[in-house]
N, C-alpha and C. Protein backbone atom coordinates (compact mmCIF):
# COMPACT_ATOMS: atom_id res chain seq x y z
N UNK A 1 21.94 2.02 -4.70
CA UNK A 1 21.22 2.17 -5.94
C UNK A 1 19.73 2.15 -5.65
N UNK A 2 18.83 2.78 -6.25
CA UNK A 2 17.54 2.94 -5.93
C UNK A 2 16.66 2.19 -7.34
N UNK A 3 15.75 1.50 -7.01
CA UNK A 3 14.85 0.88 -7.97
C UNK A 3 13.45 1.22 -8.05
N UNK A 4 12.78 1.45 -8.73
CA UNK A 4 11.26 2.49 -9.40
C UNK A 4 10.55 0.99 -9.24
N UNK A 5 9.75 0.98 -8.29
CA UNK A 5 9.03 -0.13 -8.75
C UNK A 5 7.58 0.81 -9.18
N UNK A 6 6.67 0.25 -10.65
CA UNK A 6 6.16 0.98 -11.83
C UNK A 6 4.70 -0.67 -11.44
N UNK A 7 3.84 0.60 -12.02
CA UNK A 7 2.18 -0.18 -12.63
C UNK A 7 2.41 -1.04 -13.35
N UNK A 8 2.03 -2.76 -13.07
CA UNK A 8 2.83 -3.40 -14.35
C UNK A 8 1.35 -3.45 -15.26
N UNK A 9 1.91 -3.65 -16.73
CA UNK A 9 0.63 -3.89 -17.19
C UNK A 9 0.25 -5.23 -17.10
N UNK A 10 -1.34 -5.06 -17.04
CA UNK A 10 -2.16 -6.12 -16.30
C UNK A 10 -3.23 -6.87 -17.13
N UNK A 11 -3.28 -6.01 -18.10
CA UNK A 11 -4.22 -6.64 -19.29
C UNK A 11 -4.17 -5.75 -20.35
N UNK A 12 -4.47 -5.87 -21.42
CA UNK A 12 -5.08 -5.51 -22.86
C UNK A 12 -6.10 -3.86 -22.43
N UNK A 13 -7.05 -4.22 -21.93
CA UNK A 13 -7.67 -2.67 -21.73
C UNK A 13 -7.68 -2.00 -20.59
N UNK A 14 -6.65 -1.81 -19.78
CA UNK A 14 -6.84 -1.73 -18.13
C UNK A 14 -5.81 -0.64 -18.43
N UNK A 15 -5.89 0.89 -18.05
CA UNK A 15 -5.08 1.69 -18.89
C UNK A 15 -4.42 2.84 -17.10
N UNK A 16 -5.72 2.15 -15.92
CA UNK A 16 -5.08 2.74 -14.96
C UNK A 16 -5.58 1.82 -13.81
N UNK A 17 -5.02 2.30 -12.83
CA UNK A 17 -5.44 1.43 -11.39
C UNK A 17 -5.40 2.47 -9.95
N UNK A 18 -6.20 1.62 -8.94
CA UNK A 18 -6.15 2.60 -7.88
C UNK A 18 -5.15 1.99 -6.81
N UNK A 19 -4.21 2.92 -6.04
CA UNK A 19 -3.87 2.36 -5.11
C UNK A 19 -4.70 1.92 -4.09
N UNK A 20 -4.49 0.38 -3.62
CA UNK A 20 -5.22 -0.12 -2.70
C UNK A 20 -4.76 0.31 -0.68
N UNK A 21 -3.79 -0.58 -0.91
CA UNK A 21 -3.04 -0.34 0.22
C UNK A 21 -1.21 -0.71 -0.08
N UNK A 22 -0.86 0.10 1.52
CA UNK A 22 0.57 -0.19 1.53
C UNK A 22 0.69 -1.16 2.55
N UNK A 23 1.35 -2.42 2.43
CA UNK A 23 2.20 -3.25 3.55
C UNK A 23 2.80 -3.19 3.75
N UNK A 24 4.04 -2.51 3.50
CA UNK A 24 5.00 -2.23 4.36
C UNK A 24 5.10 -0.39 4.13
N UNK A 25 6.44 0.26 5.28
CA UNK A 25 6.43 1.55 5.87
C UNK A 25 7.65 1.76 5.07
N UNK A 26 7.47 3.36 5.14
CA UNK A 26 8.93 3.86 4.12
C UNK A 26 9.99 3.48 5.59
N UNK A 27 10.95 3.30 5.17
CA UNK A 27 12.25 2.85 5.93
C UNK A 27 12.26 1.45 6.71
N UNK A 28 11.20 0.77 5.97
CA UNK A 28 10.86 -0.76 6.38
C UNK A 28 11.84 -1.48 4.99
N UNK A 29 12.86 -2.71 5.87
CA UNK A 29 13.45 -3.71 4.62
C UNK A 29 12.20 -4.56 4.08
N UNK A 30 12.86 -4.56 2.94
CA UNK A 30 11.71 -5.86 1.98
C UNK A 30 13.06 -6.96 1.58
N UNK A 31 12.45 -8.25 1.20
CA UNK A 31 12.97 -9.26 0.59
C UNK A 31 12.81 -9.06 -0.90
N UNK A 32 13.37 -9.69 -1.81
CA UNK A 32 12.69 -9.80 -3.06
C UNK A 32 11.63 -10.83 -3.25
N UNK A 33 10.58 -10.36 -4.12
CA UNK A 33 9.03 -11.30 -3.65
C UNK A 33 8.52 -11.15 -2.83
N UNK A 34 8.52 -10.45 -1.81
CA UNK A 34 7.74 -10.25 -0.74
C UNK A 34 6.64 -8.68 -1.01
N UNK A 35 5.43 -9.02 -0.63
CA UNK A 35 4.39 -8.26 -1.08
C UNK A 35 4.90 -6.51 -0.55
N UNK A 36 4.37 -5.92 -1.27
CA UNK A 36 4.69 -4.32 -0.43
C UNK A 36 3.51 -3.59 -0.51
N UNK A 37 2.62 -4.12 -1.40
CA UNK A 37 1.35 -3.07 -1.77
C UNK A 37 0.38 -3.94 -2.26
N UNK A 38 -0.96 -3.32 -2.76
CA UNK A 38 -1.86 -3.53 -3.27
C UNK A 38 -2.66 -2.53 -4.66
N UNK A 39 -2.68 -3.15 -5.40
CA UNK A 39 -3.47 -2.00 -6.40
C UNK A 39 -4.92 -2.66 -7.20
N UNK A 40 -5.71 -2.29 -7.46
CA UNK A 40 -6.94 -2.50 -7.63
C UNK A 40 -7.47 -2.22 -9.14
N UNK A 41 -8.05 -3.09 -10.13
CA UNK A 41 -8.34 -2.79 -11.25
C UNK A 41 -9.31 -3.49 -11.64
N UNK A 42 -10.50 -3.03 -12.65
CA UNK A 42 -11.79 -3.75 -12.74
C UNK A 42 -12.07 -5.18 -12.26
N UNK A 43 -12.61 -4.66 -10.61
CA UNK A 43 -12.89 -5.67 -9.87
C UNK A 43 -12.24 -6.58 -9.31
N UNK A 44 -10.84 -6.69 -9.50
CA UNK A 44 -9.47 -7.20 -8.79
C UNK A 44 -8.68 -6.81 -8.36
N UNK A 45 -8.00 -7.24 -6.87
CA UNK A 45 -7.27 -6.88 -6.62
C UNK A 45 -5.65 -7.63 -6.82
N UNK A 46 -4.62 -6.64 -7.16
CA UNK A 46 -3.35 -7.71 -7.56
C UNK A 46 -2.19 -6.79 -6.62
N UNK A 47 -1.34 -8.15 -5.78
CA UNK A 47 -0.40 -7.69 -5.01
C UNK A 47 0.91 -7.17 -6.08
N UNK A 48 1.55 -6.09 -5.48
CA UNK A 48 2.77 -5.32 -5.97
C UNK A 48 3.97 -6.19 -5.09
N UNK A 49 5.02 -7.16 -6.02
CA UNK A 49 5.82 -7.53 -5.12
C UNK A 49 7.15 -6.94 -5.44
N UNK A 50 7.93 -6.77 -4.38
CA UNK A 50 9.47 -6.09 -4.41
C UNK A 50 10.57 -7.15 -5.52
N UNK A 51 10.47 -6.33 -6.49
CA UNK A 51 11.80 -7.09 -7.41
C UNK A 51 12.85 -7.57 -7.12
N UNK A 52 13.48 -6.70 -5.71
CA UNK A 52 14.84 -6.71 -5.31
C UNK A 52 14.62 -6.34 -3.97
N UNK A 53 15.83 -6.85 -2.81
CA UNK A 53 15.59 -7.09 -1.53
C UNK A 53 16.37 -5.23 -1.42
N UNK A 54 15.67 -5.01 -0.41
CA UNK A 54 16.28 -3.58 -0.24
C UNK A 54 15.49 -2.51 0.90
N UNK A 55 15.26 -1.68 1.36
CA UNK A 55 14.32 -0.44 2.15
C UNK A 55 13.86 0.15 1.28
N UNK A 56 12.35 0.37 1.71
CA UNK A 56 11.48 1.12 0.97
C UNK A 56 11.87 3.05 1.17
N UNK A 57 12.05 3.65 0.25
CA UNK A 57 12.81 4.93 0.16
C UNK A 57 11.49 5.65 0.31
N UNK A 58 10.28 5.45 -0.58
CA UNK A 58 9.48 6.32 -0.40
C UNK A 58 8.23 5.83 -0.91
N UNK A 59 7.07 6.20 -1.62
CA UNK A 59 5.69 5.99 -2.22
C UNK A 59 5.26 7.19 -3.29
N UNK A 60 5.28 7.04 -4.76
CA UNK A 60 4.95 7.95 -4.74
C UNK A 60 3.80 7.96 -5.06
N UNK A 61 3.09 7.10 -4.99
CA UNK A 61 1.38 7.28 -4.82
C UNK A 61 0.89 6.86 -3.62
N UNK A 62 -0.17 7.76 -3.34
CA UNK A 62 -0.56 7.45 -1.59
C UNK A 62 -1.59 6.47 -1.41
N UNK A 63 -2.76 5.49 -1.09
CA UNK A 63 -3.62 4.61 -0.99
C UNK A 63 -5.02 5.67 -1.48
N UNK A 64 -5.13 5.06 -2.52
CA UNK A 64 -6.65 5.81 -3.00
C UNK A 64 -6.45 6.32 -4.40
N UNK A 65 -5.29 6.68 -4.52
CA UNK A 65 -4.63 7.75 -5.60
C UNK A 65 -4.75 6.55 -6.76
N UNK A 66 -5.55 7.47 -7.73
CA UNK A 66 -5.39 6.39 -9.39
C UNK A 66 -4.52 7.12 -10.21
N UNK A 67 -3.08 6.28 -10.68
CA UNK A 67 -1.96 6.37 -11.21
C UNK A 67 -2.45 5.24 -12.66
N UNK A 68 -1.92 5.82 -13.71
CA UNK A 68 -1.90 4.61 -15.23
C UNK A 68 -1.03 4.25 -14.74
N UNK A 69 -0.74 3.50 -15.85
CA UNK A 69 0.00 1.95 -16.06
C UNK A 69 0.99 2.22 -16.46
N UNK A 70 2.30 1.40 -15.68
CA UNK A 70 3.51 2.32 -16.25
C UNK A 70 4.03 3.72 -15.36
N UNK A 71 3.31 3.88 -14.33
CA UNK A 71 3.47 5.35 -13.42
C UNK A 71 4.49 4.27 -12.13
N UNK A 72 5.23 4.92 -11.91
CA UNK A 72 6.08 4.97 -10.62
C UNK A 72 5.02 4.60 -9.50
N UNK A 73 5.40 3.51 -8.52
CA UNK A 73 4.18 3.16 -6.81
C UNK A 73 5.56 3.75 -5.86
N UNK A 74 6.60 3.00 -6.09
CA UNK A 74 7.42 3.22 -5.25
C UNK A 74 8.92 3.43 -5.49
N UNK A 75 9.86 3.29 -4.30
CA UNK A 75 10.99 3.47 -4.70
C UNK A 75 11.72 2.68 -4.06
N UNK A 76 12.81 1.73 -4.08
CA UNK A 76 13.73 0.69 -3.16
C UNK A 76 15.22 0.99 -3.33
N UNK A 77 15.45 1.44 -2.26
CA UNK A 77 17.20 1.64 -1.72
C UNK A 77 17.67 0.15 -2.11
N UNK A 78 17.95 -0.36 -2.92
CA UNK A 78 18.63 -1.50 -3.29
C UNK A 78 20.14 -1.98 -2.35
N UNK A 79 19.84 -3.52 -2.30
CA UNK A 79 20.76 -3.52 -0.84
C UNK A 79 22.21 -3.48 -2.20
């Protein structure tokens, strides 16, 4: 089963964000809670953590790329 991990919303007027960075690689396992990314929004940065333990399938935003809130970061092959 595959899981969308999505922009969570982060505040009241914050309507998009930039990708910061990726920590882990597509076909790298994650735990659940364990960090996978970074995204960036007026003047903060807030870690993206994996909902569910599983391999990262893909990205669909690349580091730099500004996606709103609510847009698809990634994707997890759910174990």
């Amino acid at each position: 089963m595959k899981l969308i991990v999505k922009v969570p919303k982060l505040g009241l007027t914050i309507e998009e964000v930039t990708v910061g960075k990726w920590t882990k690689s597509i076909g790298e396992a994650v735990s659940v809670d364990e960090v996978i990314g970074e995204i960036e929004a007026d003047k903060a940065t807030y870690e993206i953590i994996a909902p569910k333990s599983g391999k990262i399938r893909e990205f669909a935003a690349q580091e730099g790329d500004v996606v709103e809130v609510g847009a698809a970061l990634a994707t997890i092959d759910v174990d």
